[in-house]
Protein backbone atom coordinates (compact mmCIF):
# COMPACT_ATOMS: atom_id res chain seq x y z
CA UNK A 1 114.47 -12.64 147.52
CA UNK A 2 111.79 -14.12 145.94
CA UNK A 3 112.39 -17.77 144.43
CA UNK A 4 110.11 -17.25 141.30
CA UNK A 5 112.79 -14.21 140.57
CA UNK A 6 115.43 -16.65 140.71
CA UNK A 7 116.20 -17.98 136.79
CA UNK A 8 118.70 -20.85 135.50
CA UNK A 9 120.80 -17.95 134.72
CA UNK A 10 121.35 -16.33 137.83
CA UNK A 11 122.13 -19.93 139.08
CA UNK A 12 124.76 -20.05 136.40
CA UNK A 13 125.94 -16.81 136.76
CA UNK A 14 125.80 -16.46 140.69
CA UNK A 15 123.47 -13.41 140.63
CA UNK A 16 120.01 -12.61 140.20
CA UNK A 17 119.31 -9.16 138.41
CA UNK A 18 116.69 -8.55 140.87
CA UNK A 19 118.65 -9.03 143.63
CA UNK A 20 119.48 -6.00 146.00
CA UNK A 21 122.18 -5.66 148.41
CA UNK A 22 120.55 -4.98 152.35
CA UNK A 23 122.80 -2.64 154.29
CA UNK A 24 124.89 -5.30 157.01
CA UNK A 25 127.05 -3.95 159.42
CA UNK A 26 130.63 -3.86 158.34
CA UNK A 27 132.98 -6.75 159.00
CA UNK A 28 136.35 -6.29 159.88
CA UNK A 29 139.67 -7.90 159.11
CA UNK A 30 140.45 -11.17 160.51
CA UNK A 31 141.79 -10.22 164.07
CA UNK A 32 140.55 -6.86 164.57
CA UNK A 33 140.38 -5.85 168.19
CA UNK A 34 136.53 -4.79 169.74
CA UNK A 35 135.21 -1.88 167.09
CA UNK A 36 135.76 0.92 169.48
CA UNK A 37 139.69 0.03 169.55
CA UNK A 38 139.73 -1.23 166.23
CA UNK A 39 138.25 1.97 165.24
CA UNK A 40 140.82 3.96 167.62
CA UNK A 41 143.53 2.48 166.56
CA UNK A 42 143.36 2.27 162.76
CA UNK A 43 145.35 4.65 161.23
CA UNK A 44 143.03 3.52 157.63
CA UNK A 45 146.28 3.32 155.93
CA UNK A 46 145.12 0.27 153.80
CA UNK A 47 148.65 -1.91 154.28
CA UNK A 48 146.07 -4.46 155.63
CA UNK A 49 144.24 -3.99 152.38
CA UNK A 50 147.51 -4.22 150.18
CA UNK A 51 148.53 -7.31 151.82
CA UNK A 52 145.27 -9.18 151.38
CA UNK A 53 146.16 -12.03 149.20
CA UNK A 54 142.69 -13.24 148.37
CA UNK A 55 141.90 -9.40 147.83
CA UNK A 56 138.82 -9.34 149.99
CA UNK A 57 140.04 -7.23 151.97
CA UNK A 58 138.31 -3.58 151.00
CA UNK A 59 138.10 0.16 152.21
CA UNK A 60 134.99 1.00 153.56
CA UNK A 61 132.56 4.65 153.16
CA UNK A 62 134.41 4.74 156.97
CA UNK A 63 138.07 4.66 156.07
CA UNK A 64 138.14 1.40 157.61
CA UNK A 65 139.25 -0.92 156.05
CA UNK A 66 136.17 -4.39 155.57
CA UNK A 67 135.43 -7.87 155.01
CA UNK A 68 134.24 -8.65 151.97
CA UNK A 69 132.94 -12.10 151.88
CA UNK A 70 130.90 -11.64 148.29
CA UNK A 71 134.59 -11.44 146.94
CA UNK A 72 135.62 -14.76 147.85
CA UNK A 73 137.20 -16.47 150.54
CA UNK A 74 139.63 -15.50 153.90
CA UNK A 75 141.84 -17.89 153.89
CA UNK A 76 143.53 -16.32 157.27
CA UNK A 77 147.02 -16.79 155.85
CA UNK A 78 147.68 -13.67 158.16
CA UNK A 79 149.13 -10.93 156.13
CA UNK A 80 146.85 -8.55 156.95
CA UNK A 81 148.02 -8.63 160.78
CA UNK A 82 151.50 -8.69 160.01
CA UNK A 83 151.19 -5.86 157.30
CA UNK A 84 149.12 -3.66 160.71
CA UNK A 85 151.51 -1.47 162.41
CA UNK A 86 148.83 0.60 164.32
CA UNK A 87 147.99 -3.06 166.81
CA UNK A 88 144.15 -2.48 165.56
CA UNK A 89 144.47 -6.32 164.11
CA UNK A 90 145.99 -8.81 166.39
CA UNK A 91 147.26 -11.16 164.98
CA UNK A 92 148.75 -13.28 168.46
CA UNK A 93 144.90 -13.47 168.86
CA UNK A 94 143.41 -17.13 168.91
CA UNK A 95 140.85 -17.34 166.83
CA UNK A 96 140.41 -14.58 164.15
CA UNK A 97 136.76 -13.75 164.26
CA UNK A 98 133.80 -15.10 165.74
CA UNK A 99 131.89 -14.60 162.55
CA UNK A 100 129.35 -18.26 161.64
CA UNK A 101 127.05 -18.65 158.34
CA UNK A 102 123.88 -18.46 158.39
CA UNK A 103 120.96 -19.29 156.14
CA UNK A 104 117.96 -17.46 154.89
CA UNK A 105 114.58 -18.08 153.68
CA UNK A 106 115.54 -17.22 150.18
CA UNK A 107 117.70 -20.57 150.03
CA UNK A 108 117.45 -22.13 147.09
CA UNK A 109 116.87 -25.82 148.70
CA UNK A 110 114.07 -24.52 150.75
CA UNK A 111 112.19 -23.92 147.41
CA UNK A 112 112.11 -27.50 145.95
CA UNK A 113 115.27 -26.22 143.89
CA UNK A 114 118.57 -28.66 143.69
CA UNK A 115 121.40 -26.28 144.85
CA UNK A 116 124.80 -26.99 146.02
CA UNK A 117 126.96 -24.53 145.42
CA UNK A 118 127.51 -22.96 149.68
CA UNK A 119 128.26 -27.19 149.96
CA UNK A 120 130.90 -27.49 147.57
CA UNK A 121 133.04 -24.46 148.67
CA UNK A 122 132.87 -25.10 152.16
CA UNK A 123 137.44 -26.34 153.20
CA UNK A 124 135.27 -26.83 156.60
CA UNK A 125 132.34 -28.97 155.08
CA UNK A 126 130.35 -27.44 157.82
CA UNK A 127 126.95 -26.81 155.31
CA UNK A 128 124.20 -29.89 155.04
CA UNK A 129 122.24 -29.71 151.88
CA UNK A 130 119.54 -31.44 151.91
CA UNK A 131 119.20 -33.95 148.93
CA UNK A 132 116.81 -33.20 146.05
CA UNK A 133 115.92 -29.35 147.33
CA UNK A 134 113.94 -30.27 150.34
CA UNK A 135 114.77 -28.19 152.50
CA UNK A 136 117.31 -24.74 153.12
CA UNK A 137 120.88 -25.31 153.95
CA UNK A 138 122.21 -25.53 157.31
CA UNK A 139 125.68 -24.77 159.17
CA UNK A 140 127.13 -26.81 161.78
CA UNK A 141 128.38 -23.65 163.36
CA UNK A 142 131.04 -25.72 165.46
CA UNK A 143 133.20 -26.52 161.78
CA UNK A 144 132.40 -22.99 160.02
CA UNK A 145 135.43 -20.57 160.39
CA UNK A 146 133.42 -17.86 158.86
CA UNK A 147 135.58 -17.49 156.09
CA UNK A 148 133.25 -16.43 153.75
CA UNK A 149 133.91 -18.91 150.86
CA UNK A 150 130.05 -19.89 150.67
CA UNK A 151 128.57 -16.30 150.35
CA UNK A 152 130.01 -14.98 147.42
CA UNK A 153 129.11 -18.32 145.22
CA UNK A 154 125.53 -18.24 146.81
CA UNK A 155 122.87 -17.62 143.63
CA UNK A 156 120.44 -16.17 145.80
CA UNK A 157 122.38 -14.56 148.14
CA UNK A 158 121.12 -16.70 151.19
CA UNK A 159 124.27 -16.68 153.29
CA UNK A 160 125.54 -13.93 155.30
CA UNK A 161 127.83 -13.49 157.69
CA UNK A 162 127.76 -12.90 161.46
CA UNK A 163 128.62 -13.26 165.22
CA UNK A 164 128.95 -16.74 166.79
CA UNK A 165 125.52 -17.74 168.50
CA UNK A 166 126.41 -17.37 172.30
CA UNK A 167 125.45 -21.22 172.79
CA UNK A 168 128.48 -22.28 170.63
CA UNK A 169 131.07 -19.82 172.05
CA UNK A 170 130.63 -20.51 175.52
């Protein structure tokens, strides 16, 4: 997104109007197996959805049921797993994604433009701001658990979510 589209009321209101959504592969439920098994295995009887506290948990044009991190935070309390009968989310699994953060050219910092808000959501304080808009965000992708809590607040939609770089997971 352009910056010059960007207006003190789409920083306000956590939207631009000009803003369109780019197609991003689907992302599952915390603990869902590999997609092909996921995909096997899910019955797509949304009891994962119904037990979604936090509610970002949504049905997708597949059946299956989504991640959706513009509706707020994963908070992995779990109740998705326990709510799966089918074994497509596991919940005995260690970690529940390997989903990081990331940053793109349309943040707001990078722009000479004071922005906080990915900062102040983060429970992992894994995002650096830089002070007084100087340059874009970054994510110490060691502290972010992916849980989504920065995307949704983002006013130019400059964080996304997606697979753990391979330098951190090894």
């Amino acid at each position: 997104m352009d910056a010059s589209a960007l207006t003190r009321r789409s920083l306000l209101f956590g939207r631009s109007p000009a803003a369109t959504p780019t197609a991003t592969p689907a992302l599952r439920p915390p603990w869902a197996l590999e997609a092909p098994r996921f995909a096997e295995l899910c019955t797509r009887c949304d009891d994962c959805v119904r037990a979604c506290p936090e509610q970002v948990l949504l049905r997708g044009a597949d059946g299956l049921p989504r991640f959706e991190p513009q509706r707020g935070e994963c908070t992995f309390c779990g109740d998705c797993a326990r709510a799966c009968t089918s074994g497509a989310l596991e919940g005995a699994l260690t970690r529940p994604w390997e989903l990081r953060a990331t940053v793109s050219e349309s943040c707001l910092s990078a722009h000479g433009i004071v922005c906080a808000s990915c900062r102040e959501v983060c429970p992992e304080q894994a995002i650096r701001v830089p002070p007084g808009g100087r340059a874009a965000a970054t994510v110490d992708a060691e502290r972010c658990s992916g849980c989504g809590a920065c995307v949704g607040v983002c006013p130019a939609s400059a964080l996304a979510l997606g697979p753990l770089p391979l330098e951190v997971a090894a």
